[in-house]
Each structure stands twice: as structure tokens, then as C-alpha cells.
Protein backbone atom coordinates (compact mmCIF):
# COMPACT_ATOMS: atom_id res chain seq x y z
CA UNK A 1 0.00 0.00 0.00
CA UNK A 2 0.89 3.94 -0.66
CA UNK A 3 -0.04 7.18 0.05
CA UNK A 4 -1.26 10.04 -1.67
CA UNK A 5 -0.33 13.01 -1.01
CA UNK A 6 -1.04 16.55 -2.03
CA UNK A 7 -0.89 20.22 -0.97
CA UNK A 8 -4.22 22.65 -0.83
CA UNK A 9 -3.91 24.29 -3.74
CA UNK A 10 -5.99 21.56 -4.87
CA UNK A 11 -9.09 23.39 -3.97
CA UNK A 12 -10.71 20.14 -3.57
CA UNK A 13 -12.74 20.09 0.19
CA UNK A 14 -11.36 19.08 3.20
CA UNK A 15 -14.17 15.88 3.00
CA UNK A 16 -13.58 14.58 -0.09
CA UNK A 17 -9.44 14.59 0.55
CA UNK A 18 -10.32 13.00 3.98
CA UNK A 19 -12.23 10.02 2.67
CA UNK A 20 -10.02 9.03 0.19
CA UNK A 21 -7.08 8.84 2.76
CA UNK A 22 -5.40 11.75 0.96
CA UNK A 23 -2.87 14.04 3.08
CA UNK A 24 -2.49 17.49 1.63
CA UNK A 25 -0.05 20.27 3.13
CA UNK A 26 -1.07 23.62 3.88
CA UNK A 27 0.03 26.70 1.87
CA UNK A 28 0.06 29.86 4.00
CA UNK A 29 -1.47 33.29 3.65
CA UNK A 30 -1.91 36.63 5.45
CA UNK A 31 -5.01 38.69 5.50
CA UNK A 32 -5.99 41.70 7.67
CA UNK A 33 -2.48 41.21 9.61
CA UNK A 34 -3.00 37.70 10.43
CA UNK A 35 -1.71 34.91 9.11
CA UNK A 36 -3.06 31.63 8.51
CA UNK A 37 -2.63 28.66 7.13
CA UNK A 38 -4.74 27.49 3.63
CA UNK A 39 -6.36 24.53 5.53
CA UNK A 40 -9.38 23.97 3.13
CA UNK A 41 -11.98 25.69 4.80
CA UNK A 42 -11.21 24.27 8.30
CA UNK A 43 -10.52 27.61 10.22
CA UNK A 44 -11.79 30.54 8.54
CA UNK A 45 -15.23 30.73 6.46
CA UNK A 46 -14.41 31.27 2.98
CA UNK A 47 -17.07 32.94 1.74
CA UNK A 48 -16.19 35.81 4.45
CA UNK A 49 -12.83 35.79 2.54
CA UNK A 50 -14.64 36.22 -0.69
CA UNK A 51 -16.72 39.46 1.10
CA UNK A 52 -12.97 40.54 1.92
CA UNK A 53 -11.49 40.31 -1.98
CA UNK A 54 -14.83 41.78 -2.97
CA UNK A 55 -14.62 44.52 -1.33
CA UNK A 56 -10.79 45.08 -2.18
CA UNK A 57 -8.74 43.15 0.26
CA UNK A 58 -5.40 42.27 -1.10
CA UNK A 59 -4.06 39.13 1.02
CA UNK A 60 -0.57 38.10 0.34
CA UNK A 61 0.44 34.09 0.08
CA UNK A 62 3.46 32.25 0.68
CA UNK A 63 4.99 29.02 -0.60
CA UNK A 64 5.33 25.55 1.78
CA UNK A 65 9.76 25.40 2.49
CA UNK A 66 11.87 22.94 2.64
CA UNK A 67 11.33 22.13 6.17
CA UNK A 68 7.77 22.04 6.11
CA UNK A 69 7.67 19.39 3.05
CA UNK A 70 10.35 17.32 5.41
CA UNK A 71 7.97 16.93 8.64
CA UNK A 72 4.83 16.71 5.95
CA UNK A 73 6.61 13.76 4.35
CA UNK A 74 8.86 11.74 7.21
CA UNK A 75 6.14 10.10 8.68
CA UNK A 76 5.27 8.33 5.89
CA UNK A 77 8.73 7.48 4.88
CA UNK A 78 9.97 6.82 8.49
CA UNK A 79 6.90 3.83 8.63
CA UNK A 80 8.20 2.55 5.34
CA UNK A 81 5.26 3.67 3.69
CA UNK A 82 5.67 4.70 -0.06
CA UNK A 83 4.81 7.95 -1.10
CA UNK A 84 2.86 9.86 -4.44
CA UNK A 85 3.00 13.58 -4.13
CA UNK A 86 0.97 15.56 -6.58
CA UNK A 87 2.22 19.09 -6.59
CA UNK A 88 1.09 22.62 -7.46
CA UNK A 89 2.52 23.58 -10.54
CA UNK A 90 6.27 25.13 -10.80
CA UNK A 91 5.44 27.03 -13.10
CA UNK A 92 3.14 29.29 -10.95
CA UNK A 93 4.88 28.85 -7.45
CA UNK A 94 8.55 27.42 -6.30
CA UNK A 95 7.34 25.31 -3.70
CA UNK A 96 7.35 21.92 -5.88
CA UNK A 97 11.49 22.98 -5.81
CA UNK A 98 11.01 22.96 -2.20
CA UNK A 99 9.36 19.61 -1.96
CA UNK A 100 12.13 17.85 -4.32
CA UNK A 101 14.57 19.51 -2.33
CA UNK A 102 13.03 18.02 0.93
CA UNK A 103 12.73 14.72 -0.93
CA UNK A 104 16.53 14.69 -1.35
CA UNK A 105 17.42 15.47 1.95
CA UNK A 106 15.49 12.86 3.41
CA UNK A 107 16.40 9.77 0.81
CA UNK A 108 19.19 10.38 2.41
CA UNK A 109 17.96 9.70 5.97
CA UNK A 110 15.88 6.98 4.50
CA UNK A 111 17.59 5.85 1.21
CA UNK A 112 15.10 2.35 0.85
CA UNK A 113 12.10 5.07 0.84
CA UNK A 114 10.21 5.27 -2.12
CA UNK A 115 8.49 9.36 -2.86
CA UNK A 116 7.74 10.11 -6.21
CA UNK A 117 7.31 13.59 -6.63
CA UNK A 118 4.52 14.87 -9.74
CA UNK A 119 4.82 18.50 -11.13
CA UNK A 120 0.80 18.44 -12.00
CA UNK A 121 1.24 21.63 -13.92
CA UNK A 122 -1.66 22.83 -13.24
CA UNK A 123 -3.25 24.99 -10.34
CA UNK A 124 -6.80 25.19 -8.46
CA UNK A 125 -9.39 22.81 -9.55
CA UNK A 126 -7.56 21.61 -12.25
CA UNK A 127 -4.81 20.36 -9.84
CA UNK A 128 -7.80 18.75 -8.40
CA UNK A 129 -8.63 16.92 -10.91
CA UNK A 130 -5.33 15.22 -11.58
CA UNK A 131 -5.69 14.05 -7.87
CA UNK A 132 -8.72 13.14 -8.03
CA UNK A 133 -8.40 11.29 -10.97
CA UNK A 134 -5.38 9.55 -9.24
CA UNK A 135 -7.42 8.70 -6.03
CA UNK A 136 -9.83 6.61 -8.67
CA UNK A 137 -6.58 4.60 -10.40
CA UNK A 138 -5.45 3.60 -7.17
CA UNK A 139 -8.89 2.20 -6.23
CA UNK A 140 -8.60 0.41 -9.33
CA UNK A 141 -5.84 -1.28 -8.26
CA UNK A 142 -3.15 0.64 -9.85
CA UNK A 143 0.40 0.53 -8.27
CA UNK A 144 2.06 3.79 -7.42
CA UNK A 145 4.29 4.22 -10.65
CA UNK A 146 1.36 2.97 -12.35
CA UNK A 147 -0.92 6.26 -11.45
CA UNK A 148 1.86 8.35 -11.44
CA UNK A 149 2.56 7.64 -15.15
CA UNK A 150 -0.67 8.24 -15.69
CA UNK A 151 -1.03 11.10 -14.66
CA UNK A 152 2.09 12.39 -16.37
CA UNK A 153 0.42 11.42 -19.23
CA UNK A 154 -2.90 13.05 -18.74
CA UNK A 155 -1.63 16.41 -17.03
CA UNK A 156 -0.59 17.17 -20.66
CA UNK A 157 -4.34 17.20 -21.77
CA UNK A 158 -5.37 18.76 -19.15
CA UNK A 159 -6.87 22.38 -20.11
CA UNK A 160 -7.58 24.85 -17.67
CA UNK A 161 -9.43 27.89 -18.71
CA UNK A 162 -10.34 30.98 -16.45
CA UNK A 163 -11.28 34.75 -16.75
CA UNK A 164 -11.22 37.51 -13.83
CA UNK A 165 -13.72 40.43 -13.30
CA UNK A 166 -10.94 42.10 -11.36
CA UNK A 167 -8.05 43.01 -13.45
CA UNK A 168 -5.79 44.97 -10.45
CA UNK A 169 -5.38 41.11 -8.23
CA UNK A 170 -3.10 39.56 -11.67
CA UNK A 171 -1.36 43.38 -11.87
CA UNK A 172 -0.42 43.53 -8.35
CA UNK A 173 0.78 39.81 -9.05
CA UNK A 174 2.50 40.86 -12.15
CA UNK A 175 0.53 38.85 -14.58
CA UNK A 176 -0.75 41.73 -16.35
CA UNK A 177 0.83 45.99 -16.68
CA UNK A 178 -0.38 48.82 -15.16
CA UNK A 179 -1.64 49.99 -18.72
CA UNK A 180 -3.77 46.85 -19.27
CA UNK A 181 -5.05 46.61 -16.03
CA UNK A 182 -6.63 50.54 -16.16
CA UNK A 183 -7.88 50.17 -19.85
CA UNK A 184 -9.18 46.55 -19.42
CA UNK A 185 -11.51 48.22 -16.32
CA UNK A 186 -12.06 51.21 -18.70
CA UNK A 187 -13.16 49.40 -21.58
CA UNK A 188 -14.62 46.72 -19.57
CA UNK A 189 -12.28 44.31 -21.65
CA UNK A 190 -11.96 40.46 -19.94
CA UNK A 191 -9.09 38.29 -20.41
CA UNK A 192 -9.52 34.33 -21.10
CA UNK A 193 -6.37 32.93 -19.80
CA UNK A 194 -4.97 29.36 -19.68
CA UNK A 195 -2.35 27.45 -18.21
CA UNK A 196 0.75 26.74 -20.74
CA UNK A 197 2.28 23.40 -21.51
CA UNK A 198 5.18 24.57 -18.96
CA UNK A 199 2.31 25.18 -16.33
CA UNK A 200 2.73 28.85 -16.49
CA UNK A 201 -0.25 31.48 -16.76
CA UNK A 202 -1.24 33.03 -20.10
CA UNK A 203 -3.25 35.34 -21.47
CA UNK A 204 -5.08 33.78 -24.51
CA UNK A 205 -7.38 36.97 -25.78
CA UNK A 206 -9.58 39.48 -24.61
CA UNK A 207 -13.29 39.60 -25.48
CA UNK A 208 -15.37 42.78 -24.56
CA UNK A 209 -17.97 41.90 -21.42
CA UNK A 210 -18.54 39.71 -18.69
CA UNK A 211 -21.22 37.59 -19.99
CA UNK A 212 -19.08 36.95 -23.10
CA UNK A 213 -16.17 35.50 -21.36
CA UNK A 214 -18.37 33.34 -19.70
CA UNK A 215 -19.41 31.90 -22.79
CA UNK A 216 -15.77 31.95 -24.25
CA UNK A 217 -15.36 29.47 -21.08
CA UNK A 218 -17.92 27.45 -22.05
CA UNK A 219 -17.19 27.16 -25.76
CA UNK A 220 -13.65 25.79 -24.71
CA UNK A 221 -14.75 23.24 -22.09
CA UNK A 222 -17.49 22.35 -25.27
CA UNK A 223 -14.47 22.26 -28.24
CA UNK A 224 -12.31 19.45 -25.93
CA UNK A 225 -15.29 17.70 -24.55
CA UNK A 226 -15.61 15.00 -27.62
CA UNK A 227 -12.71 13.11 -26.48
CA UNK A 228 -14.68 11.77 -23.25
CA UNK A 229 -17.99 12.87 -22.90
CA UNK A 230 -18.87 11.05 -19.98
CA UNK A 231 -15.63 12.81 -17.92
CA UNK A 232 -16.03 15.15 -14.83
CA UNK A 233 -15.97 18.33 -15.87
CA UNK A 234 -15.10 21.10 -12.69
CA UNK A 235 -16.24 24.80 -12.52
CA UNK A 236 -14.47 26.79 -9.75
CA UNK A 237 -15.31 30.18 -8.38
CA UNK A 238 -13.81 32.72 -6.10
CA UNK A 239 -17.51 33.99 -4.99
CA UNK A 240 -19.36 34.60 -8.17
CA UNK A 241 -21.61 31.77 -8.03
CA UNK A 242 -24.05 32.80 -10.89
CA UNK A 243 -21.44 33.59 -12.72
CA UNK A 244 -20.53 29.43 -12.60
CA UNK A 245 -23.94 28.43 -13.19
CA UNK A 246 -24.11 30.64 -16.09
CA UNK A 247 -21.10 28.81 -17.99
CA UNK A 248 -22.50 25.02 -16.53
CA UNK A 249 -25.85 25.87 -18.10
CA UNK A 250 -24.28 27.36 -21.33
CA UNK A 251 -22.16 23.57 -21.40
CA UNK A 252 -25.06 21.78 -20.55
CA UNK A 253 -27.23 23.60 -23.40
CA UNK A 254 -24.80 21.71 -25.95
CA UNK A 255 -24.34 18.43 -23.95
CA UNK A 256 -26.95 17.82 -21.99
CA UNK A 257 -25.37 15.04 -20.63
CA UNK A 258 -22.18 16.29 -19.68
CA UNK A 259 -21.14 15.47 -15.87
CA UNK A 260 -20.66 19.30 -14.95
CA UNK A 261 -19.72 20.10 -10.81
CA UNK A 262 -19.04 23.78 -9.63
CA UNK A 263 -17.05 24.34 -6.43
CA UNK A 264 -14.99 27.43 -5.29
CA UNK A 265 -12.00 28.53 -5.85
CA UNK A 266 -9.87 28.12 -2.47
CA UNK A 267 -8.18 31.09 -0.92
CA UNK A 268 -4.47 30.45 -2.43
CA UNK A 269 -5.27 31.14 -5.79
CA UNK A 270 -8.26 33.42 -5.05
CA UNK A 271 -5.71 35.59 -3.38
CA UNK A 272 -4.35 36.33 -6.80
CA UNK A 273 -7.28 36.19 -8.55
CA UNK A 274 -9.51 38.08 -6.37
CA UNK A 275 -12.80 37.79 -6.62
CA UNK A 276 -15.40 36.97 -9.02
CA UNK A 277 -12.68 34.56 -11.18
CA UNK A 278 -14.22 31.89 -13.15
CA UNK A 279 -12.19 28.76 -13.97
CA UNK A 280 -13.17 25.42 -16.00
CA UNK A 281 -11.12 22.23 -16.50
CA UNK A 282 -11.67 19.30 -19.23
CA UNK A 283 -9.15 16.53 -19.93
CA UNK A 284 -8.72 16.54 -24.08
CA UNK A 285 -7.37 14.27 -26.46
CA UNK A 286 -4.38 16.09 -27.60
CA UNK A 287 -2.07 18.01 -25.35
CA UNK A 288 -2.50 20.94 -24.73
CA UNK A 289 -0.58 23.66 -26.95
């Protein structure tokens, strides 16, 4: 037997990690002067946090270090128990750096340990659905390589797709200028982004209006859907909940079959989203480009 192992940027809930026997480790974040750990929802109410963003609220976040990824993962090595760590993506965040680093360290202390470290490449809900599609190969039966090839494999058809209603959260993280930030609010211009093959954000195009980047979102979930209609599809908000209903029904308008779930956005990556982003994830048949 293993264990899987992942880290909150997930944004999957505390429950469903819990009964699937899946550890995650913390990220950390500071809001109002206080700081506090990204524990899923366990100590803070995250819909206050989305009133917070809403109303302007920058929090700041920081990475998990070295030494925190040791005393996450020594238990599990120190019991001989084999580890699968699915990480947030490197492109958007050094702590995956920090957890091979820890890794190294302590294959030293324990060099018969087996931890496999995965680069998911991929952030929020889409990270989520690498694990979770992990969690349902290893109650197939699947060894640990086994599901971590696997999901090698499918991270690079995974396709995450997002827009923001908040342009000044991705300037003040240096995703977008100064300029583009004023005259997107000015000309009520909204981005469609994506995450890159190297797991890195990108701004795909702009389209004029809320309403039509939600249906940009939905077209894109629609174009990659053929290659497994039956798959989960995931939704994630940072408070805008009619907002994610209005891309699910514009999906389900097309495919009225599709297997479509909306969740929110956890406070990690809504911390540089701010509030009101809308992000949707579909597994293609082609990598992603």
C-alpha cells in the first residue's frame, strides 16, 4: 500500500481529501495582519474571505519550504510507507522545488524510501482533478508508478481555462501591466487565460464583457469535450456563483449530458485572482498547446 499526497492548492474540500485517505499540506497566507494557514476551509469561512477580496482586500500568500515538506513527508517514509505527491505547478509557485529539495534530503535519511514527486502543472481545480483522478486509479488497483505515469500522461491534456472580473489582483501579481489593467476596467475588456504546456499562466485573448467571457469558457470546455464525454468536468469560483452556473448551463445547453460540478475557488489562488474569477477544467485528447 501507498499514500497520496497533495498540498491545498488543490481546492478540492477538506471531506472529499479526507475520505479518500489523501494528506495534503497547507500553503500559507496573510489577511488583515494575520496569518493563517490554507487549511481547506477548516478555520476561517471562505465565503467571508470572498466578502474581503470583494470589497478590495489584497491578502498576500506564501509558498510551503523545505522544512515544512520534510515533517509533511517523514512520517510516511519513516513507517516505510511509499509515497505519491501531486504538486502545485512550478510554473506558478517554487514550492514543488522545495518539496524535491526536501525529498533529497530525506532519501538520504531513509535511502530504501520510495516518494515520487509529480509536477501536475496545473493549479486550483484543475490540480484537483489530476488528484482526483489519481485517487480513482489507485482504487482500481493501480500501483504507485502505475498512477503516477498516468497522470504524467494526462496532465498534458489537461486544459484549464479561467477569466477575472478584477483586473488589479493579476497586476499587483505581475501577470498583467499597469496599462492593461486601467484600460481593461475602462473598456470593460476580460481576459480568457490558460495554463501553458510549462504550467505557467497566459493570457489567450480578450473579449469585450462579462457575460461573453463566460461563454468563451464554455465554448472551450465544449471544443475538448468530444474526447470523453462522460468525464467530470469542474467549474471553480472565487464567490461569483451565478457567474458558474451561467457557464454550466451554457455547457449543458450543448451536452446535456455532460457530468458538470461547480465548487470554489480556495483562498491560495483566489488571493491572486480576487474575486469573481471563473475557472473550468476538461481533460482533451491532444495536449494541450
Amino acid at each position: 500500500m501507498y499514500q497520496l499526497l497533495t498540498d491545498s492548492a488543490c481546492d478540492l474540500s477538506y471531506d472529499t481529501l479526507q475520505a479518500a485517505d489523501v494528506g495534503f499540506v497547507p500553503f500559507h497566507f496573510e489577511v488583515d495582519g494575520q496569518e493563517l494557514n490554507d487549511d481547506l476551509g477548516q478555520s476561517y469561512d471562505l465565503e467571508g474571505f470572498f466578502a474581503k477580496i470583494k470589497s478590495g482586500v489584497m491578502p498576500t500568500t506564501a509558498q510551503v519550504n523545505v522544512g515544512e515538506y520534510e515533517a509533511f513527508f517523514e512520517p510516511y517514509l519513516k513507517a516505510g510507507t511509499p509515497v505519491l505527491y501531486l504538486g502545485f505547478s512550478s510554473g506558478l509557485s517554487g514550492s514543488l522545488s522545495s518539496a524535491l529539495q526536501a525529498r533529497d534530503l530525506l532519501l538520504e535519511k531513509y535511502p530504501d524510501a520510495t516518494l515520487r514527486i509529480v509536477d501536475t502543472l496545473a493549479a486550483s481545480a484543475g490540480e484537483g482533478r489530476l488528484v482526483l483522478d489519481a485517487i480513482a486509479q489507485k482504487q482500481a488497483g493501480k500501483s504507485l508508478d502505475e498512477v503516477a505515469d498516468y497522470i504524467e500522461a494526462e496532465k498534458n491534456r489537461l486544459q484549464s481555462w479561467f477569466t477575472v472580473d478584477n483586473l488589479d489582483y493579476l497586476y499587483h501579481g505581475g501577470r498583467v501591466s499597469r496599462t492593461a489593467a486601467t484600460l481593461g476596467t475602462l473598456l470593460n475588456i476580460k481576459p480568457i487565460l490558460d495554463v501553458d504546456p510549462d504550467g505557467k499562466l497566459r493570457m489567450v485573448s480578450k473579449v469585450r464583457a462579462r457575460k461573453r467571457a463566460l461563454l468563451t469558457l464554455g465554448d472551450k470546455i465544449l471544443a475538448a469535450l468530444p474526447a470523453d464525454p462522460s468525464q467530470q468536468i469542474l467549474i471553480a469560483t472565487s464567490g461569483d456563483w451565478a457567474a458558474a452556473d451561467e457557464v454550466k448551463a451554457h455547457i449543458l445547453s450543448q451536452a446535456p449530458d455532460a457530468n458538470v460540478l461547480t465548487g470554489p475557488i480556495g483562498l491560495t489562488i483566489a488571493s491572486h485572482t480576487g474575486f469573481g474569477c471563473v475557472a473550468a477544467f476538461v481533460i482533451a485528447s491532444e495536449p494541450h498547446a
